[in-house]
Protein backbone atom coordinates (compact mmCIF):
# COMPACT_ATOMS: atom_id res chain seq x y z
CA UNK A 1 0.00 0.00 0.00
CA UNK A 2 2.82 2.48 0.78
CA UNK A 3 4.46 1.62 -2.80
CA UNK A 4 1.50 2.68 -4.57
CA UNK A 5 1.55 5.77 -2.39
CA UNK A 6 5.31 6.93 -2.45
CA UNK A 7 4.55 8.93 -6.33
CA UNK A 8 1.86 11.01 -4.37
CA UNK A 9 3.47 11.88 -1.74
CA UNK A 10 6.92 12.64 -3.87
CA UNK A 11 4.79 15.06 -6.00
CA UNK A 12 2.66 16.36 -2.72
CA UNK A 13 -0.52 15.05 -4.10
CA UNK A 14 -1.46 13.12 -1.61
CA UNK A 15 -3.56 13.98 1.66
CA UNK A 16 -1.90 15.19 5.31
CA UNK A 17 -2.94 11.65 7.17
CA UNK A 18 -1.59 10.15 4.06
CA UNK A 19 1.48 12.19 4.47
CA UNK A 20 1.92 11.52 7.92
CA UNK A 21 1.69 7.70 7.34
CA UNK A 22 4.24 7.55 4.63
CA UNK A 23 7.08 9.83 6.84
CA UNK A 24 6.39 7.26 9.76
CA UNK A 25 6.81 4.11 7.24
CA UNK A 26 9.90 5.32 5.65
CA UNK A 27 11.51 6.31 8.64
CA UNK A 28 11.47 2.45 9.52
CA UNK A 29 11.61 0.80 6.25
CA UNK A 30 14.92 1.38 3.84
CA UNK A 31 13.30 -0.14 0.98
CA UNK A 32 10.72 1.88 0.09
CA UNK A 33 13.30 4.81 1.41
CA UNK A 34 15.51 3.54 -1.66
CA UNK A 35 12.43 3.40 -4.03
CA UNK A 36 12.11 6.82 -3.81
CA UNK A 37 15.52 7.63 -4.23
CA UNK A 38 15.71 5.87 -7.22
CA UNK A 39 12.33 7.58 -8.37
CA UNK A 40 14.37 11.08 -8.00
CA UNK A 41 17.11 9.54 -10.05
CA UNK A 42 14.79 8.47 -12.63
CA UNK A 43 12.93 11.40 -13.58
CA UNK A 44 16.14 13.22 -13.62
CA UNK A 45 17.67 10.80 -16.02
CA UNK A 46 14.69 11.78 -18.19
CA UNK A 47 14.91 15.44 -17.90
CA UNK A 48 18.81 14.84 -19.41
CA UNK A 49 17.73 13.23 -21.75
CA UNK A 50 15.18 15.23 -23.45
CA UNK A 51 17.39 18.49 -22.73
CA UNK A 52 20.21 16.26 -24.57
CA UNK A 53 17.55 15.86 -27.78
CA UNK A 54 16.71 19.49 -27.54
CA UNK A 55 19.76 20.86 -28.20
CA UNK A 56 21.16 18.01 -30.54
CA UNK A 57 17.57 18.82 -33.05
CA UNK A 58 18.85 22.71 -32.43
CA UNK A 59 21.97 22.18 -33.46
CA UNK A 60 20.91 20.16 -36.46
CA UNK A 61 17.95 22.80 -37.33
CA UNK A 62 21.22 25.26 -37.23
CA UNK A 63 23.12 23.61 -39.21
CA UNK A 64 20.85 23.08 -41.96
CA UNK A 65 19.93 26.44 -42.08
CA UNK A 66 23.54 27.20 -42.64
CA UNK A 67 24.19 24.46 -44.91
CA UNK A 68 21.23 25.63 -47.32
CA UNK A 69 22.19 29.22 -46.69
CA UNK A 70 26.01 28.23 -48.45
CA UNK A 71 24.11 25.73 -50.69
CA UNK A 72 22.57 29.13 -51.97
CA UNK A 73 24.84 31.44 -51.86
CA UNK A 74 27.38 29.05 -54.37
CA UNK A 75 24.25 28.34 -56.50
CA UNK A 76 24.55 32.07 -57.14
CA UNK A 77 27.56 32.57 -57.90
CA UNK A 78 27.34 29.34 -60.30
CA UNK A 79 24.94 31.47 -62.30
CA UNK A 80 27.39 34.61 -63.11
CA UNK A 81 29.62 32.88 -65.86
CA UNK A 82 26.31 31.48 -67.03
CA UNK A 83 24.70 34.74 -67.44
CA UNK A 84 27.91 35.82 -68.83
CA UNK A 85 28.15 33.24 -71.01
CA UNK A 86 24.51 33.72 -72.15
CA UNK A 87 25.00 37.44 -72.67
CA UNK A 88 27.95 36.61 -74.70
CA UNK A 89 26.52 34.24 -76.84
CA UNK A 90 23.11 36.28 -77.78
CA UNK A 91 25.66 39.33 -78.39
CA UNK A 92 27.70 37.35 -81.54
CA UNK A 93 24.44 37.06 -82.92
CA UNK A 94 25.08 32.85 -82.66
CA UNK A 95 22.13 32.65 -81.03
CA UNK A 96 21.96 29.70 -77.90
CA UNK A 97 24.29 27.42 -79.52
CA UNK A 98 27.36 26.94 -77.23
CA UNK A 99 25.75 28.46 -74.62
CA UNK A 100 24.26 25.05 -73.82
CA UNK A 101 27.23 23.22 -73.71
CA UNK A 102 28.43 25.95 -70.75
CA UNK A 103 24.89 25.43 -69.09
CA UNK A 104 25.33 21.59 -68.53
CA UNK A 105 29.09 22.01 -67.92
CA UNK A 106 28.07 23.88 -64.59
CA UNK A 107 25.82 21.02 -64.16
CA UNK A 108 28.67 19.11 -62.60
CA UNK A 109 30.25 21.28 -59.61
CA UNK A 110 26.09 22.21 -58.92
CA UNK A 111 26.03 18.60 -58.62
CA UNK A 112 29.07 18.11 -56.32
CA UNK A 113 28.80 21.41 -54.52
CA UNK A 114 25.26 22.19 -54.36
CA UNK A 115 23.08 19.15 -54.16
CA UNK A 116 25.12 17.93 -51.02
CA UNK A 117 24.46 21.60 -49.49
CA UNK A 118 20.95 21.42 -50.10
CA UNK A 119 19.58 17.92 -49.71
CA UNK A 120 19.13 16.98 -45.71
CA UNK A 121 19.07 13.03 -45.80
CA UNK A 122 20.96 10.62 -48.10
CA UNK A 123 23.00 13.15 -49.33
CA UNK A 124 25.98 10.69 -50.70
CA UNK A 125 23.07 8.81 -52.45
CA UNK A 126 21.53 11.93 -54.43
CA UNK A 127 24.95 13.83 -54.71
CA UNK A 128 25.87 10.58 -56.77
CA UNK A 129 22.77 10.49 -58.63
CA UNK A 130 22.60 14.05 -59.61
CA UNK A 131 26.70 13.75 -61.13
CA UNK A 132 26.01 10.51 -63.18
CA UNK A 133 22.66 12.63 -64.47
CA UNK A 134 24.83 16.15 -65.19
CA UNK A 135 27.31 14.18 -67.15
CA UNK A 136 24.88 12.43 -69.17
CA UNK A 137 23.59 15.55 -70.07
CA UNK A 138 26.47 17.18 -70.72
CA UNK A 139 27.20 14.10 -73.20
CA UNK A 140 24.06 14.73 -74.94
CA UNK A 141 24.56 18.21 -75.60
CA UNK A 142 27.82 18.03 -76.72
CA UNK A 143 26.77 15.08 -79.13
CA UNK A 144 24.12 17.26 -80.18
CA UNK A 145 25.63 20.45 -80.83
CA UNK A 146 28.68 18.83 -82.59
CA UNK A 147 26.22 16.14 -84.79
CA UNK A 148 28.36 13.04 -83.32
CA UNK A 149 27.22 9.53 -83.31
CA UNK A 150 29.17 8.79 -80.26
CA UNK A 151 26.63 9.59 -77.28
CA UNK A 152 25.77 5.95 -76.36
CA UNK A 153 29.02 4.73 -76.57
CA UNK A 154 30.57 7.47 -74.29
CA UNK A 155 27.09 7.12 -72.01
CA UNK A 156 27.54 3.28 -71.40
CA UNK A 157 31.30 3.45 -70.63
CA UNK A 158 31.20 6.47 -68.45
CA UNK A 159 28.10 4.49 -66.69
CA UNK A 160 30.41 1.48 -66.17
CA UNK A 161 32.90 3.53 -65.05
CA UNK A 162 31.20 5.12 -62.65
CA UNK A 163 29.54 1.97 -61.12
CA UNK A 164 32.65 0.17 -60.98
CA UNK A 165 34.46 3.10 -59.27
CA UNK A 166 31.05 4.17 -57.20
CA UNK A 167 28.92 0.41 -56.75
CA UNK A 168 30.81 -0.42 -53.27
CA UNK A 169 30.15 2.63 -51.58
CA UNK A 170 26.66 3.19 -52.79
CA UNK A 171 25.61 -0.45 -51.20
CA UNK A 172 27.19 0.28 -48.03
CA UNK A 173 25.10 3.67 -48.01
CA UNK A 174 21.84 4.13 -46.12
CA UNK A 175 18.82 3.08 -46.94
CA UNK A 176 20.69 0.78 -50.01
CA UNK A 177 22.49 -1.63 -47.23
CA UNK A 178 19.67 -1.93 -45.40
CA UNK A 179 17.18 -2.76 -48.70
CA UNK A 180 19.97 -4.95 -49.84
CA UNK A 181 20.75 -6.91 -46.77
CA UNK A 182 23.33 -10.23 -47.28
CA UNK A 183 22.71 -9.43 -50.93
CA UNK A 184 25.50 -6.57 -51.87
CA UNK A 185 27.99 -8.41 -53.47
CA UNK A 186 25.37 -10.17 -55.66
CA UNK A 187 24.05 -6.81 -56.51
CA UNK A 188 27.47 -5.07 -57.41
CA UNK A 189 28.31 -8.54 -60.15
CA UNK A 190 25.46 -8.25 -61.31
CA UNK A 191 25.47 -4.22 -61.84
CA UNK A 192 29.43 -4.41 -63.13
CA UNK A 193 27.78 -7.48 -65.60
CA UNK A 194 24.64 -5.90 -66.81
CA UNK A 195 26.74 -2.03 -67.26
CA UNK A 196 29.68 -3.82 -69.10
CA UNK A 197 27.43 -5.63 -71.61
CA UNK A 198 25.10 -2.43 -72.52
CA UNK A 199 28.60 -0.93 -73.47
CA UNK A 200 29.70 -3.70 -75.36
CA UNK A 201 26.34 -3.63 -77.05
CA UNK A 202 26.85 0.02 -77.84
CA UNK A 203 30.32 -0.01 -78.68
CA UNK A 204 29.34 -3.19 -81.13
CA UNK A 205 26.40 -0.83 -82.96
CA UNK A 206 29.02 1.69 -83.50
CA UNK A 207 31.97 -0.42 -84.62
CA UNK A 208 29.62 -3.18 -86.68
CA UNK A 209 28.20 -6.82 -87.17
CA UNK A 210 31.69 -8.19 -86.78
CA UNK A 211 33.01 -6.84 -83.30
CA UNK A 212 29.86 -8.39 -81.47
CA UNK A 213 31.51 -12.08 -82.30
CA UNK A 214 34.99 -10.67 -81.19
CA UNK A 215 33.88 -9.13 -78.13
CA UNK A 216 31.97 -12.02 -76.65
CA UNK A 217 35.07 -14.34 -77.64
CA UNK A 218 37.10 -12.05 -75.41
CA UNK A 219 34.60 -11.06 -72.95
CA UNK A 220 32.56 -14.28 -72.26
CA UNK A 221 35.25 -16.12 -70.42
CA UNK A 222 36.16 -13.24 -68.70
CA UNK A 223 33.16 -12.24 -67.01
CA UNK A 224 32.67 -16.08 -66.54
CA UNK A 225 35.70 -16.55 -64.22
CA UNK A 226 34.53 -13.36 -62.44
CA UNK A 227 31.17 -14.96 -61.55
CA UNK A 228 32.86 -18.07 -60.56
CA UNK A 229 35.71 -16.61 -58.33
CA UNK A 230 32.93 -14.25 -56.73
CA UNK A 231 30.63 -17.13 -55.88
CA UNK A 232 33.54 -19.74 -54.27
CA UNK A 233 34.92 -16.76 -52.25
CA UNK A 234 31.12 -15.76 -51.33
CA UNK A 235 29.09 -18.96 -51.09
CA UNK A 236 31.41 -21.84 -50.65
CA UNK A 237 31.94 -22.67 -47.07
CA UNK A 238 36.08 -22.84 -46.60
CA UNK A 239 38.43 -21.13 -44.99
CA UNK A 240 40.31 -18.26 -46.74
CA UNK A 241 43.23 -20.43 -47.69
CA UNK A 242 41.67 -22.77 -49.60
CA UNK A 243 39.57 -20.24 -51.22
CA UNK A 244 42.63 -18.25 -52.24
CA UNK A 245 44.46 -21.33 -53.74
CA UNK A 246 41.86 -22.55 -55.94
CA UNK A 247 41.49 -19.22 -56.98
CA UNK A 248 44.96 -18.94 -57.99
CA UNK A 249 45.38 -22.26 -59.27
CA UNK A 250 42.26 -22.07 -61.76
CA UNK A 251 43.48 -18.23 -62.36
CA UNK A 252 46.79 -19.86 -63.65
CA UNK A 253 45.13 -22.31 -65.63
CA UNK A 254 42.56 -20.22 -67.21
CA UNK A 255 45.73 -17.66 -68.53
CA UNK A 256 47.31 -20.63 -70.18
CA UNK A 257 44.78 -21.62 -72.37
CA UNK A 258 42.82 -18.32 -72.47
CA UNK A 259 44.35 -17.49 -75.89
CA UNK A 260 43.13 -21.10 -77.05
CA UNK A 261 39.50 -20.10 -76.16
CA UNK A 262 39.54 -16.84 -77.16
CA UNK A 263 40.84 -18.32 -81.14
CA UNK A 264 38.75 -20.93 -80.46
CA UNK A 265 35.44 -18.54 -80.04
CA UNK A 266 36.88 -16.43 -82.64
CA UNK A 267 37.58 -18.83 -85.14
CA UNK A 268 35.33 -18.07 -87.82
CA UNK A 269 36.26 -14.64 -87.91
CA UNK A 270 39.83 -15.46 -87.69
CA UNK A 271 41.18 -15.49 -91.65
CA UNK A 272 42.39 -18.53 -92.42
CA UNK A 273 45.65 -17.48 -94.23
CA UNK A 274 46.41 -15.47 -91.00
CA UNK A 275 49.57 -16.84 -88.90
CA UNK A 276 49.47 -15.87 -85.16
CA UNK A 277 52.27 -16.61 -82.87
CA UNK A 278 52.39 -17.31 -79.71
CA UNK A 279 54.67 -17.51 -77.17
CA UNK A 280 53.97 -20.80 -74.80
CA UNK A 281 57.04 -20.58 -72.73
CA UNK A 282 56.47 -17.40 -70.48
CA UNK A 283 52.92 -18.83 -69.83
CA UNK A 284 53.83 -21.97 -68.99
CA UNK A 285 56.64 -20.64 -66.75
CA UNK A 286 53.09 -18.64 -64.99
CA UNK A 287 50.99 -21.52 -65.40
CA UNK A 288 53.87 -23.77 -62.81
CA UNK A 289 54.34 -20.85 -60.62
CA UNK A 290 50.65 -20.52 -59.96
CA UNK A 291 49.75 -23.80 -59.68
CA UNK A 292 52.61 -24.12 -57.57
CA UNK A 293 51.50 -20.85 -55.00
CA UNK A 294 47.80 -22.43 -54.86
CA UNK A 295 48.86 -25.51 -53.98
CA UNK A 296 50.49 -24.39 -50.86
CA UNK A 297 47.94 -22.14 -49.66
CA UNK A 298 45.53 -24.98 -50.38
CA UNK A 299 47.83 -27.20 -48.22
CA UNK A 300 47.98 -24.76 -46.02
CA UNK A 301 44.26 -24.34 -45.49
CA UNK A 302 43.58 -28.21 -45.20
CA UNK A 303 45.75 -28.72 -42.20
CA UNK A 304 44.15 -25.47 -40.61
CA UNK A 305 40.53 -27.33 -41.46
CA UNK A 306 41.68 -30.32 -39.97
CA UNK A 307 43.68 -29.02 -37.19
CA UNK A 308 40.32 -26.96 -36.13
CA UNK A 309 38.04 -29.68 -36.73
CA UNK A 310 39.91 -31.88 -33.92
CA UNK A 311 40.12 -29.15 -31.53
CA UNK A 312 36.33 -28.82 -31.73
């Protein structure tokens, strides 16, 4: 009964025979004297913590301010050479030919400078976004105004660039890691797969019928052994020895008769009178020295497997 009494009385709430009852009780009885000791503690734990979050969301309200303040202030002066440029290019009596080109040039630092000024959450995420977009327009006006037949071909390799230099850190971004889950790497092979072919596709509509039977030849086995190394060192269940050696052993193997599959894949577009030489002594010189590296480390690995395997 005093428990359910000891908030009252710490607040004053409750009545004077009420009051006099719970002085008497706690002057006799250290547990419910602790109880409301702790109660003291506890509310002023609270009152911490919300004055904590009240000045961390000021702070963060301040900064933001700021931040879009700057954001603004280089947006600004962004637009003086393009007004310049503009004025410039209406005065030759040109009309808005170049000027465009200047326009989605300043595309890029707006991108780099600006966006991450401006945008509150995720600002890694759009930043990246809004460069990949500002280049691809500046390769479409520049295609444009200069009549070239090159856009898709400098589009899709600049877009494998990019992924290949940006994939990793855009997975381990928020919200994409957390959408993604266990299934990153999967998502970055098959990004770096799907990128690489539309340029190869691109590069083969430019160049003609004939490159799309040389660039598979060359490519195929390529991005094959890729998928394979990525899913032993991923999904196989070994310890990082063993993983390494038979990924250096079938490495050195797959150099010394890549140029065999590549002719081999390549053979009907390979003229017949044509004599190619090749070297087999340097490779096979690589082929021993790899097999030779892997085998260790594979050694290596099995007595570590079967040295933890009786300690369990």
């Amino acid at each position: 009964m005093i428990a359910d009494l000891l908030p009252l009385y710490k607040d004053g709430a409750c009545s004077e025979a009420s009051e006099r009852i719970v002085k008497e009780h706690l002057s006799e009885c250290e547990k419910c004297s602790d109880i409301l000791k702790k109660m003291g503690k506890s509310e002023i734990d609270d009152e911490i913590i919300r004055e904590k979050e009240d000045v961390i969301s000021s702070q963060a309200k301040f900064f933001k301010r700021k931040s879009e303040l700057a954001g603004g202030i280089v947006a600004a002066v962004f637009m003086i050479p393009i007004l310049v440029c503009l004025i410039v290019n209406l005065a030759t009596g040109a009309g808005l030919t170049w000027f465009f080109v200047v326009l989605a040039a300043m595309l890029i630092p707006t991108s780099l400078i600006v966006v991450p000024l401006m945008v509150p959450k995720n600002k890694f995420l759009i930043s990246a976004g809004a460069f990949t977009a500002s280049l691809m327009v500046l390769l479409a006006v520049v295609g444009i105004y200069t009549r070239g037949n090159w856009f898709f071909v400098a589009a899709s390799s600049t877009l494998f660039g990019l992924v290949v230099l940006g994939g990793p850190f855009v997975v381990a971004t928020e919200p994409v890691k957390s959408a993604l889950k266990n299934y990153k790497g999967l998502t970055l092979m098959g990004a770096y797969t799907v990128t690489f072919a539309i340029m190869m596709f691109c590069i083969g509509l430019m160049s003609g019928p004939g490159f799309f039977r040389m660039a598979f030849a060359i490519s195929f086995p390529l991005v094959g052994v890729a998928w394979i190394v990525f899913a032993l060192i991923r999904y196989v269940p070994l310890n990082g020895f063993i993983k390494t050696g038979i990924c250096v052993c079938g490495l050195s193997v797959f150099s010394f008769f890549s140029t065999d599959i590549i002719f081999a894949l390549m053979s009907p577009v390979i003229d017949n009178n044509s004599v190619v030489v090749v070297s087999v002594i340097s490779p096979f010189i690589w082929l021993l020295a790899g097999v030779g590296i892997g085998g260790v480390l594979l050694l290596i690995g099995i007595i570590m497997m079967i040295a933890g395997g009786k300690k369990k």
